[in-house]
Protein backbone atom coordinates (compact mmCIF):
# COMPACT_ATOMS: atom_id res chain seq x y z
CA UNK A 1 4.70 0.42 -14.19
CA UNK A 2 3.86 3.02 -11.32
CA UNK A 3 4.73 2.38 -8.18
CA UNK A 4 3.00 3.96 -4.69
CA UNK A 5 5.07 4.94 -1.47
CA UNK A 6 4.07 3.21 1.89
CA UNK A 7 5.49 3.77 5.27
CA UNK A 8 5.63 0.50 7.39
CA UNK A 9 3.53 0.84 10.72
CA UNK A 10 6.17 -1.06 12.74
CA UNK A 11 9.67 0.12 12.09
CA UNK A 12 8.74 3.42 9.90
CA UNK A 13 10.61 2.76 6.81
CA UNK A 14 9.50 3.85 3.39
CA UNK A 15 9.30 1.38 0.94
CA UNK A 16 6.94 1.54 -2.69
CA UNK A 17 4.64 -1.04 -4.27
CA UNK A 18 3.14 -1.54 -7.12
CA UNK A 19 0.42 0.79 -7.81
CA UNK A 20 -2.90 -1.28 -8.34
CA UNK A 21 -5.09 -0.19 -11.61
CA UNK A 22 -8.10 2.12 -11.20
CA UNK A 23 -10.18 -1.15 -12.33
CA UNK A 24 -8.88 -3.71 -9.38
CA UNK A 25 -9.66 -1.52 -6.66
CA UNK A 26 -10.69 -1.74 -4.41
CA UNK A 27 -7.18 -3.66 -2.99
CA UNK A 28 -6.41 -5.12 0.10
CA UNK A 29 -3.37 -6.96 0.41
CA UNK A 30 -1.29 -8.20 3.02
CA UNK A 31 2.65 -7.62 2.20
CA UNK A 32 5.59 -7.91 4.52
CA UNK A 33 8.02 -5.18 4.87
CA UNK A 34 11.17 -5.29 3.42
CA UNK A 35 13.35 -4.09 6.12
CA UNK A 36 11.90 -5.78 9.60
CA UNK A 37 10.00 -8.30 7.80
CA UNK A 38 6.56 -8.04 9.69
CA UNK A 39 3.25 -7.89 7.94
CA UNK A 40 1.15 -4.88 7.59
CA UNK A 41 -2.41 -4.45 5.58
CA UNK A 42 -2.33 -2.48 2.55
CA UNK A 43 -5.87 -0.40 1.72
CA UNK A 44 -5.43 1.41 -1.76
CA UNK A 45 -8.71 3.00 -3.51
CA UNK A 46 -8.96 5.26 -6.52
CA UNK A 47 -11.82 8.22 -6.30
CA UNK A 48 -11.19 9.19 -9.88
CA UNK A 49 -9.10 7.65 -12.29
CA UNK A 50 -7.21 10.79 -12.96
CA UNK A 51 -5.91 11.16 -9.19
CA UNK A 52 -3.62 9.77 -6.89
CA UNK A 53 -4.84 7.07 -4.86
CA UNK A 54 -5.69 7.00 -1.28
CA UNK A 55 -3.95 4.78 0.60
CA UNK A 56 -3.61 3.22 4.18
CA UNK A 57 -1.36 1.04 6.07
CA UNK A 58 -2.00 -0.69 9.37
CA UNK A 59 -0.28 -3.26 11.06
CA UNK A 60 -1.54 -7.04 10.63
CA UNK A 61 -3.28 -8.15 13.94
């Protein structure tokens, strides 16, 4: 199992989630952080297979 490190938008603390296969993307999810508890949007999209994923984190509106 891989895992991905994320920053939270609210209170900055890095946290890691499971890393999505290159054959869901592409994933949005909505996840709360761990540490202040408030929901952020979670963007991940493989370009190739072979490298790292891109990934973006906003805050929930």
């Amino acid at each position: 199992m891989e895992f991905i490190a994320i920053t939270c938008p609210a209170c900055w603390q890095s946290l890691e989630i499971e890393s999505p296969t290159f054959s869901d993307q592409p994933i949005i999810m909505t996840t709360d952080c761990e540490v202040c508890c408030r929901p952020m949007v979670v963007t991940v999209e493989y370009v190739d297979p072979n490298d790292d994923p891109m990934v973006s984190v906003e805050p929930e509106s």
